[in-house]
C-alpha atoms as a PDB file:
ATOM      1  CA  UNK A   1     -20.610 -77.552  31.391  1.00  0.00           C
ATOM      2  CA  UNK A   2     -23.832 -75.526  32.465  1.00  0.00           C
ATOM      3  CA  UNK A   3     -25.637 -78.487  32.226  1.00  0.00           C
ATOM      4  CA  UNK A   4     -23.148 -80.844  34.469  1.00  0.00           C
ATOM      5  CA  UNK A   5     -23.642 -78.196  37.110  1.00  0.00           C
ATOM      6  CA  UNK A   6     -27.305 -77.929  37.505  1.00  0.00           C
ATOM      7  CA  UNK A   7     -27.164 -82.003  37.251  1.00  0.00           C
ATOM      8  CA  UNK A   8     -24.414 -81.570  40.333  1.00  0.00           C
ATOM      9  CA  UNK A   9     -27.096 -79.005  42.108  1.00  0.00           C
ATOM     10  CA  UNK A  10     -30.186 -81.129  41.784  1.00  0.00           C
ATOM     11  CA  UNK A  11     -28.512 -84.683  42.803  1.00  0.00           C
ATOM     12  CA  UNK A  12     -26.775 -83.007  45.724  1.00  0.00           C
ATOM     13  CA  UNK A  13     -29.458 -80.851  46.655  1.00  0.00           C
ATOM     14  CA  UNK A  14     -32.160 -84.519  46.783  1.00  0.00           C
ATOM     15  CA  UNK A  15     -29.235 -86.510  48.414  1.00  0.00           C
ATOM     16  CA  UNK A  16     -28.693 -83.647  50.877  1.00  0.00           C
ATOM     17  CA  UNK A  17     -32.458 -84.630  51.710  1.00  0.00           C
ATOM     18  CA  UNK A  18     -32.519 -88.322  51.832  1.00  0.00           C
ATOM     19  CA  UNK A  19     -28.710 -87.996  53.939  1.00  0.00           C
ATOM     20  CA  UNK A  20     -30.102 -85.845  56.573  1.00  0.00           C
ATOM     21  CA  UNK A  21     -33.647 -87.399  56.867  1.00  0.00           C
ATOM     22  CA  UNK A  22     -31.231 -90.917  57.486  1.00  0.00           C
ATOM     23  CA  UNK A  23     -28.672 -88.529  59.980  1.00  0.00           C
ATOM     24  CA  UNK A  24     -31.729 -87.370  61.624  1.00  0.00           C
ATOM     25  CA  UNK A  25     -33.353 -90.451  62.109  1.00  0.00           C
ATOM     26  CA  UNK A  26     -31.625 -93.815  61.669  1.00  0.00           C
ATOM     27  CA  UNK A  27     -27.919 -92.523  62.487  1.00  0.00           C
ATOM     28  CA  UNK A  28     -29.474 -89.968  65.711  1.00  0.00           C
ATOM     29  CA  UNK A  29     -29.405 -93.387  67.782  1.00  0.00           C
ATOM     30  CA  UNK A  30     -25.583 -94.300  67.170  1.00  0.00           C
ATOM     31  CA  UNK A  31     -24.337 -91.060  67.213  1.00  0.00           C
ATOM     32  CA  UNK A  32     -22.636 -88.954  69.582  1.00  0.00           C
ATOM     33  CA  UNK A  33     -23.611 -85.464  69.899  1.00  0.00           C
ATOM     34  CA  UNK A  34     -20.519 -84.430  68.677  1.00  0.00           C
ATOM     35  CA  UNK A  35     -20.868 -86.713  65.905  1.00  0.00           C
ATOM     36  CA  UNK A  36     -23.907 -85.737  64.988  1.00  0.00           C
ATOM     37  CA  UNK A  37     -23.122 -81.917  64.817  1.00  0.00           C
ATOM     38  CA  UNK A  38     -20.298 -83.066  62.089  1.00  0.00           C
ATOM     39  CA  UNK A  39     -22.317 -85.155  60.569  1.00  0.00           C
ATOM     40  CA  UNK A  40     -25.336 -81.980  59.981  1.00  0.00           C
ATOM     41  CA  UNK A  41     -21.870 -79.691  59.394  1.00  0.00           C
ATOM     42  CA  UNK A  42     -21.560 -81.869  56.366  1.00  0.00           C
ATOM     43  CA  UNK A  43     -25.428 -81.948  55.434  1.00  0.00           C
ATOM     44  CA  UNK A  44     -25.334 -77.922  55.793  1.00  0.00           C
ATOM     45  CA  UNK A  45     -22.640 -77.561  53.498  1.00  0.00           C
ATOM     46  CA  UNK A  46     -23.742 -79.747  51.059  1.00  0.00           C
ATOM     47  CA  UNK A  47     -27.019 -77.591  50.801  1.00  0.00           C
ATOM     48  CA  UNK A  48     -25.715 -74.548  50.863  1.00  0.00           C
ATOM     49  CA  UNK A  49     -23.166 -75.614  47.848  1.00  0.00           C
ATOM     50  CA  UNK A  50     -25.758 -77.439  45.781  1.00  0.00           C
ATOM     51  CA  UNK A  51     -27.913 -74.065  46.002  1.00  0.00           C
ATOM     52  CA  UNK A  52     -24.446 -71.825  45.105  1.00  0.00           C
ATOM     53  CA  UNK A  53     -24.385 -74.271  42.238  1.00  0.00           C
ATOM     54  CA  UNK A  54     -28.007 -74.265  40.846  1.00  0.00           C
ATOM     55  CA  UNK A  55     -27.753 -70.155  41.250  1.00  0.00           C
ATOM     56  CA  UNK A  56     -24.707 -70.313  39.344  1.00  0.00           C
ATOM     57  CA  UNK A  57     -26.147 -72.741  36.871  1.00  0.00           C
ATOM     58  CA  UNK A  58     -28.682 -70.223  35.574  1.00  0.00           C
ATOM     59  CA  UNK A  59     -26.697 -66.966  35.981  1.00  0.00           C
ATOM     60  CA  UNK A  60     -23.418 -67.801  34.564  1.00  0.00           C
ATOM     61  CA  UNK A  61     -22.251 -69.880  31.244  1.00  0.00           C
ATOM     62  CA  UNK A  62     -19.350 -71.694  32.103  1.00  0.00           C
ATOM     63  CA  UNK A  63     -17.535 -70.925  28.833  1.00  0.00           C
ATOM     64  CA  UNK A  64     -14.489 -69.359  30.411  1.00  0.00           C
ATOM     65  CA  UNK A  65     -11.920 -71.486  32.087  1.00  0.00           C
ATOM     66  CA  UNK A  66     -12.132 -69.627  35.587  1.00  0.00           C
ATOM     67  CA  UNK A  67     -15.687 -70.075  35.571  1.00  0.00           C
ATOM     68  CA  UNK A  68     -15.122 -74.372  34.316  1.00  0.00           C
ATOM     69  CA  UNK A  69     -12.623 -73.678  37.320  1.00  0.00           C
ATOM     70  CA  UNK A  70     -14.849 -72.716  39.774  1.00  0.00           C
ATOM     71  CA  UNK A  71     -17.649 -75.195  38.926  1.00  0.00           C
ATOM     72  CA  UNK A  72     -15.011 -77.745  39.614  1.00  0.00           C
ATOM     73  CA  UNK A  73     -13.743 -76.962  42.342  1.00  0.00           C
ATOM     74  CA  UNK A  74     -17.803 -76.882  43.847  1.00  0.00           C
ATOM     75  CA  UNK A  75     -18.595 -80.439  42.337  1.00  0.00           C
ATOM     76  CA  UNK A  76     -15.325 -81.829  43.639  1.00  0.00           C
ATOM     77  CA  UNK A  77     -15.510 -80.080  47.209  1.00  0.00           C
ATOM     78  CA  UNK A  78     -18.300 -81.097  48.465  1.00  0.00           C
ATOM     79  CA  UNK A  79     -17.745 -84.740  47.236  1.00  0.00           C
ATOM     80  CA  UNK A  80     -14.155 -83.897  49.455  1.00  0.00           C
ATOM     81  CA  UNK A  81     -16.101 -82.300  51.927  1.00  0.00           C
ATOM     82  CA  UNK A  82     -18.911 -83.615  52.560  1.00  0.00           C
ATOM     83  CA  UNK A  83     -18.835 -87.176  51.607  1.00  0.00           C
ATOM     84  CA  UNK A  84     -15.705 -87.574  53.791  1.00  0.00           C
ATOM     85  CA  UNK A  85     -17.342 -86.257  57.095  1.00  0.00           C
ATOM     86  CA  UNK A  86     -20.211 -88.577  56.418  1.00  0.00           C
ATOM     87  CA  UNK A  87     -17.478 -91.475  56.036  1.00  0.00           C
ATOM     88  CA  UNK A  88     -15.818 -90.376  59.115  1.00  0.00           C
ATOM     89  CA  UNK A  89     -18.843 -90.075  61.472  1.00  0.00           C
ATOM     90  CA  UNK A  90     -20.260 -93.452  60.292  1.00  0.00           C
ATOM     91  CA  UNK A  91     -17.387 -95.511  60.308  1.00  0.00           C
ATOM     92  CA  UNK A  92     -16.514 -93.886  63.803  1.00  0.00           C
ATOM     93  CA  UNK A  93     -20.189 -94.804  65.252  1.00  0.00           C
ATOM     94  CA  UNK A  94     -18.912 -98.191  64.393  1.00  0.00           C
ATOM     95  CA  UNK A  95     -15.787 -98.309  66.100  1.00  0.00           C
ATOM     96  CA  UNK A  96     -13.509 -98.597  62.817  1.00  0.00           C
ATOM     97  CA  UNK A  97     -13.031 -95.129  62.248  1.00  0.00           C
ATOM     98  CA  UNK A  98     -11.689 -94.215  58.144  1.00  0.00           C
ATOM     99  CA  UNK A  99      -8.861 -92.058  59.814  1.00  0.00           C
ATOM    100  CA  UNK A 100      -7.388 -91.774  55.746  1.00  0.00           C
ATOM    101  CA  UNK A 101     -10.691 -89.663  55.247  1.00  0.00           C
ATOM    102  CA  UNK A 102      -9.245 -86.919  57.893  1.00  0.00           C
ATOM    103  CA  UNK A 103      -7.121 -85.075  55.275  1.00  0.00           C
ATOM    104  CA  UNK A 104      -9.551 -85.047  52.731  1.00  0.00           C
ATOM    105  CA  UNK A 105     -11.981 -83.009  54.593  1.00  0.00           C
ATOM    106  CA  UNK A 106     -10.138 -79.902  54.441  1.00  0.00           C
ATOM    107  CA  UNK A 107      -8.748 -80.886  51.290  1.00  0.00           C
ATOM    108  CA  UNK A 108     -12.829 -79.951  50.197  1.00  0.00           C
ATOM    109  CA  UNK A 109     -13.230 -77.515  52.104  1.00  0.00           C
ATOM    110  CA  UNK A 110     -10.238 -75.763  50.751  1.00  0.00           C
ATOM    111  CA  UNK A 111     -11.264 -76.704  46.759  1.00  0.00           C
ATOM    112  CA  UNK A 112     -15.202 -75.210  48.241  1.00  0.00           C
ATOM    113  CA  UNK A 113     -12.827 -72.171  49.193  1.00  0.00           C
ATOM    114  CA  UNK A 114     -10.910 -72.000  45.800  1.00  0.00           C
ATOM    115  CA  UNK A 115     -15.016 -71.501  44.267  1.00  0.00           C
ATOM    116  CA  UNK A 116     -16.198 -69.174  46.247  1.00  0.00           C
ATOM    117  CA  UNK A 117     -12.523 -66.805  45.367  1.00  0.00           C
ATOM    118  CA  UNK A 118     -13.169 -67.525  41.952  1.00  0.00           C
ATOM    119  CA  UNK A 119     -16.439 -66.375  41.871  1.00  0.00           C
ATOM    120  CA  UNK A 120     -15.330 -63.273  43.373  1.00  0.00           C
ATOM    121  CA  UNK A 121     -12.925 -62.851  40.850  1.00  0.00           C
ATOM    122  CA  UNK A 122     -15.506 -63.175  38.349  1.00  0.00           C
ATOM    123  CA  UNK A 123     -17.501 -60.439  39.470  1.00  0.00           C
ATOM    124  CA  UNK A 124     -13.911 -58.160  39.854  1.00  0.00           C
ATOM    125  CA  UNK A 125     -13.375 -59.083  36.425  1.00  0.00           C
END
């Protein structure tokens, strides 16, 4: 399990570079501005999850089930999360908006939630 996480942390962590280099540069001109701020919403978190995860890689062992748990629930919600705002911002730029994908974005961000508890049950524990 360790090792599935810091895979999750580095391929997140190099897509959340080659997704915001193509936000900030190809997608800028068919953007709104409001879609653009959801689309770097989506980049942000996707960092700032794929860092909690490589931290976590090395510190913890992911032998327990809360701490499986948790690593799951990171993995999975920014997929949720993330992935679904990028689908969302795209496919409204082109005028066929995925309006199925509008559930699943807080479906992540409640699953990036469910980690973060976790973890602080971790450290209560």
């Amino acid at each position: 399990m360790k090792e599935i996480i810091l895979i999750s942390a580095a391929v997140f962590g190099a897509l959340t570079v080659v997704i915001g280099a193509f936000g900030a540069h190809a997608l800028k001109k068919i953007f709104s501005e409001d879609q653009l701020k959801s689309f770097e919403t989506g980049v942000k978190y996707q960092m700032y999850h794929a860092l909690a995860l490589l931290i976590l890689g090395f510190q913890l062992d992911f032998l327990n089930t809360m701490e499986k748990i948790m690593g799951w629930s990171f993995i999975v919600g920014i997929i949720l999360f993330s992935f679904s705002i990028y689908g969302l911002t795209i496919s409204g730029a082109k005028g066929k908006k995925m309006t199925f994908l509008g559930p699943v974005t807080p479906l992540g961000g409640l699953l990036l939630l469910t980690g973060w508890v976790l973890l602080l049950a971790t450290f209560l524990n």
